[in-house]
N, C-alpha and C. Protein backbone atom coordinates (compact mmCIF):
# COMPACT_ATOMS: atom_id res chain seq x y z
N UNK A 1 -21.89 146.23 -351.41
CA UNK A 1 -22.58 145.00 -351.75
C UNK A 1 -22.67 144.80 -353.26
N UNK A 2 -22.82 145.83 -353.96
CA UNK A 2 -22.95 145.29 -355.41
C UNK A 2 -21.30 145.41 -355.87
N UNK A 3 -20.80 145.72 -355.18
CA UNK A 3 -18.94 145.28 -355.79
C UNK A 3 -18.93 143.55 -355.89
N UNK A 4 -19.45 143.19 -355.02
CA UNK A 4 -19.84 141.21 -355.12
C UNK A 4 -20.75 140.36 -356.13
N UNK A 5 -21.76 141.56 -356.65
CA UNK A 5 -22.13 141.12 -357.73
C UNK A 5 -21.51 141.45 -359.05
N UNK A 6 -21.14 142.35 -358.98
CA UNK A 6 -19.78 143.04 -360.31
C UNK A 6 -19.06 142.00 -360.32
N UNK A 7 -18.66 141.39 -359.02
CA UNK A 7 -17.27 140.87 -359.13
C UNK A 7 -17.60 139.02 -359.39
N UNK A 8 -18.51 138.73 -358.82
CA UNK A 8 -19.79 137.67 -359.55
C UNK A 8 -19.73 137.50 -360.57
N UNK A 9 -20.10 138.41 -361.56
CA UNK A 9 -20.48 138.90 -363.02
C UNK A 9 -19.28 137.91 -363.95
N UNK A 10 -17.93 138.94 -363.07
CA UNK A 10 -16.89 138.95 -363.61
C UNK A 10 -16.04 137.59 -363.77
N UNK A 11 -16.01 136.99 -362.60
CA UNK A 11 -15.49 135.44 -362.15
C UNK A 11 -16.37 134.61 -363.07
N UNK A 12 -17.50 134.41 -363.18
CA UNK A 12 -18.31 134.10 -364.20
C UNK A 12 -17.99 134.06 -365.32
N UNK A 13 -17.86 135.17 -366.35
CA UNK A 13 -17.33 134.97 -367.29
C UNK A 13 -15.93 135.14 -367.71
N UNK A 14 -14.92 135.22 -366.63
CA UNK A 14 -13.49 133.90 -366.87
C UNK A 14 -13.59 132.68 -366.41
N UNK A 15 -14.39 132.23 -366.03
CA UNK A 15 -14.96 130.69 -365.73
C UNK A 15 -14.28 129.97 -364.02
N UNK A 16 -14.08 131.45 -363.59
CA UNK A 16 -13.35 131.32 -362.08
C UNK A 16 -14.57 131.02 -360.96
N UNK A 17 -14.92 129.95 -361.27
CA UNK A 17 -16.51 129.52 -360.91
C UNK A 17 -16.61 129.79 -358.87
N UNK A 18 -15.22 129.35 -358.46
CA UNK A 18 -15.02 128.96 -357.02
C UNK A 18 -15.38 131.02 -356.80
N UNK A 19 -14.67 131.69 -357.34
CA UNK A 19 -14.72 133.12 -356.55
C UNK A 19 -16.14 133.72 -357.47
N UNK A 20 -16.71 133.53 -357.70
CA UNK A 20 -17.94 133.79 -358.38
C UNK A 20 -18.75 133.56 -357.18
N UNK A 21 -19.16 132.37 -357.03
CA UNK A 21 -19.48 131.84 -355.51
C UNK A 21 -19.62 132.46 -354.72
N UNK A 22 -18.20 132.51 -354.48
CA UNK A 22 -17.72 133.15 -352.91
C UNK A 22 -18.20 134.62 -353.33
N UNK A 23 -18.33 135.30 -353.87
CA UNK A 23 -18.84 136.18 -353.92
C UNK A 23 -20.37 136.89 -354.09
N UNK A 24 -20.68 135.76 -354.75
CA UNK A 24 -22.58 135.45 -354.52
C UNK A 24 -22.79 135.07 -353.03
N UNK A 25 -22.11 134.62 -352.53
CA UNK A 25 -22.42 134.31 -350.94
C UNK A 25 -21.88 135.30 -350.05
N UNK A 26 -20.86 136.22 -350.69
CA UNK A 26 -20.73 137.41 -349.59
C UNK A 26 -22.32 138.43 -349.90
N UNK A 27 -22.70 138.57 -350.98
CA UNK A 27 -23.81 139.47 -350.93
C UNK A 27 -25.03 138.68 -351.00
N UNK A 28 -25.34 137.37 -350.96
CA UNK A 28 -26.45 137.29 -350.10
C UNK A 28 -26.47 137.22 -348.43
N UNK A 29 -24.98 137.01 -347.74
CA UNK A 29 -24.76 137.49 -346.56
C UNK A 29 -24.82 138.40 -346.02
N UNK A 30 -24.88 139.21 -346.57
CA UNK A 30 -25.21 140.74 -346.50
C UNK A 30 -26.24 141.52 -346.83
N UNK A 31 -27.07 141.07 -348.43
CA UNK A 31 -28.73 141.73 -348.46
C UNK A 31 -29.63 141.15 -349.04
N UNK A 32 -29.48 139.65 -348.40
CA UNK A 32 -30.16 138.55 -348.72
C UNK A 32 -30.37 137.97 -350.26
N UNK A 33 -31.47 137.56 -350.76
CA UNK A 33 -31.21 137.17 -352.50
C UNK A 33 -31.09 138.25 -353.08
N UNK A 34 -30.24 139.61 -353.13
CA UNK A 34 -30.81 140.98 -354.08
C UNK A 34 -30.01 140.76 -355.15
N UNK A 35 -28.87 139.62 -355.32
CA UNK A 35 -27.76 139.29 -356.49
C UNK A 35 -29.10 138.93 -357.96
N UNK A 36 -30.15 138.65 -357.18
CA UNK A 36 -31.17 138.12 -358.79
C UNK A 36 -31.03 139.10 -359.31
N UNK A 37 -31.49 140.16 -358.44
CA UNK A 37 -32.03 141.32 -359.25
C UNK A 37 -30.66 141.62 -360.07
N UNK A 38 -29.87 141.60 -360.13
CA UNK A 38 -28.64 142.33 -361.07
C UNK A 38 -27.95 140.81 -362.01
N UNK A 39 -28.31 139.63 -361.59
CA UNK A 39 -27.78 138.77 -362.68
C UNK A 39 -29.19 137.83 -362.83
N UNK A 40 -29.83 138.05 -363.91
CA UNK A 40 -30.87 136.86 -363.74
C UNK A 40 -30.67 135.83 -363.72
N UNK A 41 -31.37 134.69 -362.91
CA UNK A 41 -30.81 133.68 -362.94
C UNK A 41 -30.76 132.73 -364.65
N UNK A 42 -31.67 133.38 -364.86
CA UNK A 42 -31.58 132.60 -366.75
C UNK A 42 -30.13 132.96 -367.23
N UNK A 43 -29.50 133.72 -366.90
CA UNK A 43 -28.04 134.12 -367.26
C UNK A 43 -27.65 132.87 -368.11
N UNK A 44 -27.40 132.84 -369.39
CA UNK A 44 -26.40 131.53 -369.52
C UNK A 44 -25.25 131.76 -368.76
N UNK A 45 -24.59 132.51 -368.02
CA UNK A 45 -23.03 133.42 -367.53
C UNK A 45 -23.64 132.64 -365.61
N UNK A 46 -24.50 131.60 -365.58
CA UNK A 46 -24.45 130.70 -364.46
C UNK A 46 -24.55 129.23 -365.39
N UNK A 47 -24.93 129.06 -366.39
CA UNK A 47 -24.64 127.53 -366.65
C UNK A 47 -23.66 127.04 -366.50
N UNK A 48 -21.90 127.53 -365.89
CA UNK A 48 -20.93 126.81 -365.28
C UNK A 48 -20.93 126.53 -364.17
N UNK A 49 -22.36 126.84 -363.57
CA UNK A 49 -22.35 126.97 -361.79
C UNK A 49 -23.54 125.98 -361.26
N UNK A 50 -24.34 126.15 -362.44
CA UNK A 50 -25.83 125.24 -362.03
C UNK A 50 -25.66 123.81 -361.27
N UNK A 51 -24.67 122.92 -361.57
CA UNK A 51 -24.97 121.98 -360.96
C UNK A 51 -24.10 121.89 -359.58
N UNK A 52 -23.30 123.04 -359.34
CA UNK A 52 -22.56 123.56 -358.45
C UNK A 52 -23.85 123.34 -357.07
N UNK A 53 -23.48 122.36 -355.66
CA UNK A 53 -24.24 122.87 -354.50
C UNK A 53 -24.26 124.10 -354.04
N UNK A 54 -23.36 124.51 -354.29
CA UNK A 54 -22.98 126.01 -353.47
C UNK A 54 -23.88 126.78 -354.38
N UNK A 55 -24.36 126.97 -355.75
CA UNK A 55 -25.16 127.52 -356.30
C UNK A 55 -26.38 127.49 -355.78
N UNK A 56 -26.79 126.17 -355.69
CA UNK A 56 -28.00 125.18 -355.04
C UNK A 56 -28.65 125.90 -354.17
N UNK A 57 -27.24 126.17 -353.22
CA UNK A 57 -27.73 126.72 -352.01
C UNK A 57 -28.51 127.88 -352.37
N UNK A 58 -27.65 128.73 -352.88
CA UNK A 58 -28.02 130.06 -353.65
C UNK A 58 -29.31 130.77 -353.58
N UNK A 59 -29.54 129.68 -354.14
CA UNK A 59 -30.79 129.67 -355.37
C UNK A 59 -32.28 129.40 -354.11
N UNK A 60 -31.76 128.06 -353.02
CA UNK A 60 -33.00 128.09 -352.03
C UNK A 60 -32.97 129.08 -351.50
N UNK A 61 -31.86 130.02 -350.64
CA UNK A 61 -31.93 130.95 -349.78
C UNK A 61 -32.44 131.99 -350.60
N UNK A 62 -32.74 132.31 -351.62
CA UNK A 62 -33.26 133.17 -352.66
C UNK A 62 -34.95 132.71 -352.67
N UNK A 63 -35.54 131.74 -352.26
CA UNK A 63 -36.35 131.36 -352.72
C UNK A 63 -36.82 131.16 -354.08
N UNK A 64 -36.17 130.65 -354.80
CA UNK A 64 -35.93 130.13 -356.12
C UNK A 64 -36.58 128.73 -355.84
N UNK A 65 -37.17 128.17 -357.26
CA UNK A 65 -37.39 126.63 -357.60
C UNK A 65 -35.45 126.69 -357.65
N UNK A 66 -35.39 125.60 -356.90
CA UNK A 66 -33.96 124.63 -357.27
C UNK A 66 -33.90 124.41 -358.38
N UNK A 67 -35.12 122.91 -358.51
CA UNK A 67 -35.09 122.51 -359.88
C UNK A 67 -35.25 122.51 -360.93
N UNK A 68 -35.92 124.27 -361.54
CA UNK A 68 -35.77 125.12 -362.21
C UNK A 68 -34.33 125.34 -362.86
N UNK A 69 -33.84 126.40 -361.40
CA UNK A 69 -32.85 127.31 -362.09
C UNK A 69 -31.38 126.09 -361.70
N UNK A 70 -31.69 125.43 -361.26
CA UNK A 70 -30.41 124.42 -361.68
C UNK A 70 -30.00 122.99 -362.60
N UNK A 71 -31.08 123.41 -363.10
CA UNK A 71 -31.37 122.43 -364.35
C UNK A 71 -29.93 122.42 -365.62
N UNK A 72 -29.90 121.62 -366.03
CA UNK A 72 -28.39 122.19 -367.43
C UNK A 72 -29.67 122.83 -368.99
N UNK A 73 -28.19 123.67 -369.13
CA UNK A 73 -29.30 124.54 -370.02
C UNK A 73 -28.53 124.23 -371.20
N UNK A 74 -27.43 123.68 -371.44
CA UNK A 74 -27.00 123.29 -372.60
C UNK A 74 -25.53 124.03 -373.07
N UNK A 75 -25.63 124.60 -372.57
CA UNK A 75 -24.09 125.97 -372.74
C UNK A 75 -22.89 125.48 -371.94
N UNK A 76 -23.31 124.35 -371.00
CA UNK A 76 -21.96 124.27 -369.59
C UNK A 76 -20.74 123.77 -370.45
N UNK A 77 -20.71 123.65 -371.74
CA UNK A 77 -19.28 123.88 -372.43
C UNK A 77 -18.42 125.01 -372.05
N UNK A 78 -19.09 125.69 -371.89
CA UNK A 78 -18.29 127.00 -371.21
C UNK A 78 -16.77 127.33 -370.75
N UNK A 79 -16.99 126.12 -370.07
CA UNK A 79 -15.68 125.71 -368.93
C UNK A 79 -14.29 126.10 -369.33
């Protein structure tokens, strides 16, 4: 399970936003929101993802404010 957040991490910062995802959603499929604990969501290394639904999702099944942590933080130049 944390090979999906490594690999999260990683897709993230080459800006491979789609397998970042898919990989935040294999390990909350597996041990529910525990991806916070190893990437905070303040990460600027998610401001390419924030306005992403699939993040969205993320972030409720985590019990996260949405409209908090998917707010633009100013960095989504990133891209």
């Amino acid at each position: 399970w944390f090979a999906d957040v490594a690999r999260a991490s990683v897709m993230l910062a080459i800006g491979d936003t789609a397998k970042a995802l898919d990989a935040l959603e294999r390990n909350a499929a597996a041990t529910g929101p525990m991806w916070i604990d190893y990437i905070p969501t303040a990460d600027q290394a998610f401001d390419i993802v924030r306005r992403s639904p699939r993040f969205a999702a993320l972030v409720r099944q985590a019990g996260l404010d949405e409209r908090v942590i998917t707010a633009p933080r100013g960095t989504e130049s990133r891209k």
